[in-house]
C-alpha atoms as a PDB file:
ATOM      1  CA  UNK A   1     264.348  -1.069 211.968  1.00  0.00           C
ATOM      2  CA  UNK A   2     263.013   2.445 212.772  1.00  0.00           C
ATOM      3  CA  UNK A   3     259.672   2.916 210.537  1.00  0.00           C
ATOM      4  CA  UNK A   4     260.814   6.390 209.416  1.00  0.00           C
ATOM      5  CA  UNK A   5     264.226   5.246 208.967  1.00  0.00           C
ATOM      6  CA  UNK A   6     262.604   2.632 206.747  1.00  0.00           C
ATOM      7  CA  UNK A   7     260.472   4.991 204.641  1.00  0.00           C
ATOM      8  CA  UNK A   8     263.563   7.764 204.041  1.00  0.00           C
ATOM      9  CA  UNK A   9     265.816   4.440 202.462  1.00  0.00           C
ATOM     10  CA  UNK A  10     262.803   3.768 200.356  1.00  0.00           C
ATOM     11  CA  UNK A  11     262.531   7.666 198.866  1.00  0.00           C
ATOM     12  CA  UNK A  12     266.333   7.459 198.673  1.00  0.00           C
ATOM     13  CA  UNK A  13     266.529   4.563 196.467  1.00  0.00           C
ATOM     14  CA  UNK A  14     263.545   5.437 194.453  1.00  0.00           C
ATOM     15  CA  UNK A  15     264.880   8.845 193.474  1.00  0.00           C
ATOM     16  CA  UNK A  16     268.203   7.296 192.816  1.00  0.00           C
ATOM     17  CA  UNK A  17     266.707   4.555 190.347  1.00  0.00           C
ATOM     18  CA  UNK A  18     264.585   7.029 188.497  1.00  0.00           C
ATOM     19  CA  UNK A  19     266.238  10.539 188.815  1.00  0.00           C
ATOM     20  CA  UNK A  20     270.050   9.726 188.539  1.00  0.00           C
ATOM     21  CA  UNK A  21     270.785   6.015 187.184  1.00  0.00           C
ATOM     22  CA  UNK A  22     268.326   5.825 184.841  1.00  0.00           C
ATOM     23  CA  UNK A  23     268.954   9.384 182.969  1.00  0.00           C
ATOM     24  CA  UNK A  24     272.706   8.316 182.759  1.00  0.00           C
ATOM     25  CA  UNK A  25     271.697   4.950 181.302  1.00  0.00           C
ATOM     26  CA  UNK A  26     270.006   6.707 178.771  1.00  0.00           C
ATOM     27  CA  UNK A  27     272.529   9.273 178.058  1.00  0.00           C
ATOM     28  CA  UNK A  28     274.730   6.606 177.936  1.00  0.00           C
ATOM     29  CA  UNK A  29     272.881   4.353 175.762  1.00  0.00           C
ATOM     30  CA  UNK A  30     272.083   7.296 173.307  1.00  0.00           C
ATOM     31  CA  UNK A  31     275.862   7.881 172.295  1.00  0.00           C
ATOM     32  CA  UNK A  32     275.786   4.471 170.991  1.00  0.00           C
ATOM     33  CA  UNK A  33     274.734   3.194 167.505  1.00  0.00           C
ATOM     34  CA  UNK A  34     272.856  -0.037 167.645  1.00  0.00           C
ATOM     35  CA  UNK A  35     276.172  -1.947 166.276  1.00  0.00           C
ATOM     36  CA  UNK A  36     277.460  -0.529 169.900  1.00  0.00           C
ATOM     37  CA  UNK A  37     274.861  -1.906 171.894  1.00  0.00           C
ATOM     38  CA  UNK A  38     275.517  -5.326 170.425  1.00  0.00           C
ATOM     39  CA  UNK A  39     279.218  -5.390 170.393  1.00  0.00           C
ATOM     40  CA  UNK A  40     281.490  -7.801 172.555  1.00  0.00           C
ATOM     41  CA  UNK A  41     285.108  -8.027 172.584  1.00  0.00           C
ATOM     42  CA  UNK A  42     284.794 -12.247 172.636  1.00  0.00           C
ATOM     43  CA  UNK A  43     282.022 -14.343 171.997  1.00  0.00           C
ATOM     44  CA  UNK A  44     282.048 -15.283 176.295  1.00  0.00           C
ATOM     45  CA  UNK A  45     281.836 -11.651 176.496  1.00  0.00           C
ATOM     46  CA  UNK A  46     278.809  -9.327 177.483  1.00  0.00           C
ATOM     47  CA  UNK A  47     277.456  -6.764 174.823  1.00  0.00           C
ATOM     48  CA  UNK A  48     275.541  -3.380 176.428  1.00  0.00           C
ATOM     49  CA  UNK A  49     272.451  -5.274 175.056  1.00  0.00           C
ATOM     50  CA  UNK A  50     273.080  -8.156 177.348  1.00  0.00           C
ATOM     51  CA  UNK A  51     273.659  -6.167 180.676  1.00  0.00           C
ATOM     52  CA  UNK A  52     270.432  -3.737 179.969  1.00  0.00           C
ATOM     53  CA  UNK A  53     268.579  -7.198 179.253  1.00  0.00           C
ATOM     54  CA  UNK A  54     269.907  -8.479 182.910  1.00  0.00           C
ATOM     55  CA  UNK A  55     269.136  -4.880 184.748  1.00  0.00           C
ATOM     56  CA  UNK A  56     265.727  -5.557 184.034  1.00  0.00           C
ATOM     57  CA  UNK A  57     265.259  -8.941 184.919  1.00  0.00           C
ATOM     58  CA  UNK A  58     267.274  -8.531 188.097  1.00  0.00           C
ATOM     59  CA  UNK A  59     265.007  -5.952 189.057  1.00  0.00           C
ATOM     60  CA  UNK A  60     261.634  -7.335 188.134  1.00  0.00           C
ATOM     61  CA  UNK A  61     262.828 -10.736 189.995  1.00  0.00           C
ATOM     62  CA  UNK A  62     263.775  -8.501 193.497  1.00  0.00           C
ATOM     63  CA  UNK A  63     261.849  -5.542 193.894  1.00  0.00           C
ATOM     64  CA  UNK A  64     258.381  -6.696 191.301  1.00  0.00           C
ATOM     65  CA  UNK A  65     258.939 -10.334 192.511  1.00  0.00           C
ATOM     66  CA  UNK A  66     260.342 -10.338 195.449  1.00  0.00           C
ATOM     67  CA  UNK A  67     259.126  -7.304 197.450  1.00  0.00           C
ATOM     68  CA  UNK A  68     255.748  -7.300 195.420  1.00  0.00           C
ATOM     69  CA  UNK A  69     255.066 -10.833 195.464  1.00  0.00           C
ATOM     70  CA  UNK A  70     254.274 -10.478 191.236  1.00  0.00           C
ATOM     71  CA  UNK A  71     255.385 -13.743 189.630  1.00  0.00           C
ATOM     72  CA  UNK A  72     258.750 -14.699 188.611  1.00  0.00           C
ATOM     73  CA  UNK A  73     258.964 -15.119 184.983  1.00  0.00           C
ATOM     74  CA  UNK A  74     262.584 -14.100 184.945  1.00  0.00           C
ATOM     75  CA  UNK A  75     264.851 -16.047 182.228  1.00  0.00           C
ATOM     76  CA  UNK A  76     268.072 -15.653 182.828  1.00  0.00           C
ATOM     77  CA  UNK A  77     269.869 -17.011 180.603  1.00  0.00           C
ATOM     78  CA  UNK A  78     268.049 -15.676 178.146  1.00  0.00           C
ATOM     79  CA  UNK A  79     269.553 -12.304 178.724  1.00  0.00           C
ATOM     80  CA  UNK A  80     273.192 -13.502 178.186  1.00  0.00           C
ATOM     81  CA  UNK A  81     272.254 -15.563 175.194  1.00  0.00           C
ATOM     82  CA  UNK A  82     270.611 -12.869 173.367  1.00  0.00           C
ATOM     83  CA  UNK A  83     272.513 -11.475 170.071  1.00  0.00           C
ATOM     84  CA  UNK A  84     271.287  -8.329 168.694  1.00  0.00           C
ATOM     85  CA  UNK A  85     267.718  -8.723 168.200  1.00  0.00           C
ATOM     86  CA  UNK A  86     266.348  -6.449 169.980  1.00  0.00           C
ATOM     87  CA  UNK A  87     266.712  -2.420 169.079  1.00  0.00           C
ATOM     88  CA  UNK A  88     268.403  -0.006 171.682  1.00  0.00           C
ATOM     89  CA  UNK A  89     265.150   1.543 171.560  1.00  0.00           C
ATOM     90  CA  UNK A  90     263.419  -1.549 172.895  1.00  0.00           C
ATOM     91  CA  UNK A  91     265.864  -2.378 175.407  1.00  0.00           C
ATOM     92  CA  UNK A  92     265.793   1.401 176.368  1.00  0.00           C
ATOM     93  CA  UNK A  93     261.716   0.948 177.088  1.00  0.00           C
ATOM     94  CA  UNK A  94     261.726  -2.201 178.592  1.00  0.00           C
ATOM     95  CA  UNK A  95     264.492  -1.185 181.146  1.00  0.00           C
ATOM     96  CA  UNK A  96     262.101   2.006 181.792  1.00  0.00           C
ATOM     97  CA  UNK A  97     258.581   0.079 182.041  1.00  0.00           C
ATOM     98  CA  UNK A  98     260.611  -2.476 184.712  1.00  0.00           C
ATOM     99  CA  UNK A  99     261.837   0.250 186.842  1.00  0.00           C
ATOM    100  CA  UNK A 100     258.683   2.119 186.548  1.00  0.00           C
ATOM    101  CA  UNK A 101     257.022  -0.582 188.163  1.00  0.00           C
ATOM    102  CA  UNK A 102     259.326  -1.101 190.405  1.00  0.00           C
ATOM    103  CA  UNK A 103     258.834   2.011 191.515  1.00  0.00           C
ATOM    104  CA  UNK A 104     255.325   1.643 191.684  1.00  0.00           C
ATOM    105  CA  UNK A 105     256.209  -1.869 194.433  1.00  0.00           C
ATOM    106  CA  UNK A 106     258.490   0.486 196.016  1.00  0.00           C
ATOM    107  CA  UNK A 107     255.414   3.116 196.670  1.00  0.00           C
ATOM    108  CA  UNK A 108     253.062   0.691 198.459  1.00  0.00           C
END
């Protein structure tokens, strides 16, 4: 793959992550209450809280991880089982710090 090529994909996904998903999570995630954030039509079901959860540890495990060779401390299943202890707030920051540094892999 062309170097340049390489380098302009990089900048492209980095601006994407930071610039446009990540200000429409937020705007997103601020229109709910934190009832909202927890809520699931059926137990087997995924709340917002659940999918935030698994954004960040699908991104720590392939772009911290994987392309910066951090270690994997992902738990998975921990981010389905979860049930509402953790504040929109929280979730909101720890989505943020893990795509901050995943920006920071992505700069290197």
């Amino acid at each position: 793959m062309n170097d340049e090529f390489a380098k302009q994909h990089i900048e492209f996904c980095r601006r994407k992550l930071l610039q446009e998903y990540l200000p429409r999570i937020q705007r997103c995630i601020s229109e709910l209450s934190e009832e909202d954030v927890w809520w699931r039509v059926h137990e087997t079901d995924n709340s917002v809280g659940n999918l935030l959860l698994h954004l960040s540890g699908n991104v720590r495990q392939w772009i911290i991880s994987g392309v910066g060779e951090a270690k994997d401390t992902r738990e998975r299943q921990k981010e389905f089982a979860e049930r509402g202890h953790v504040s929109k707030a929280d979730l909101m920051r720890k989505l943020e710090e893990t795509l901050s540094e995943a920006d920071n892999v992505l700069t290197k």
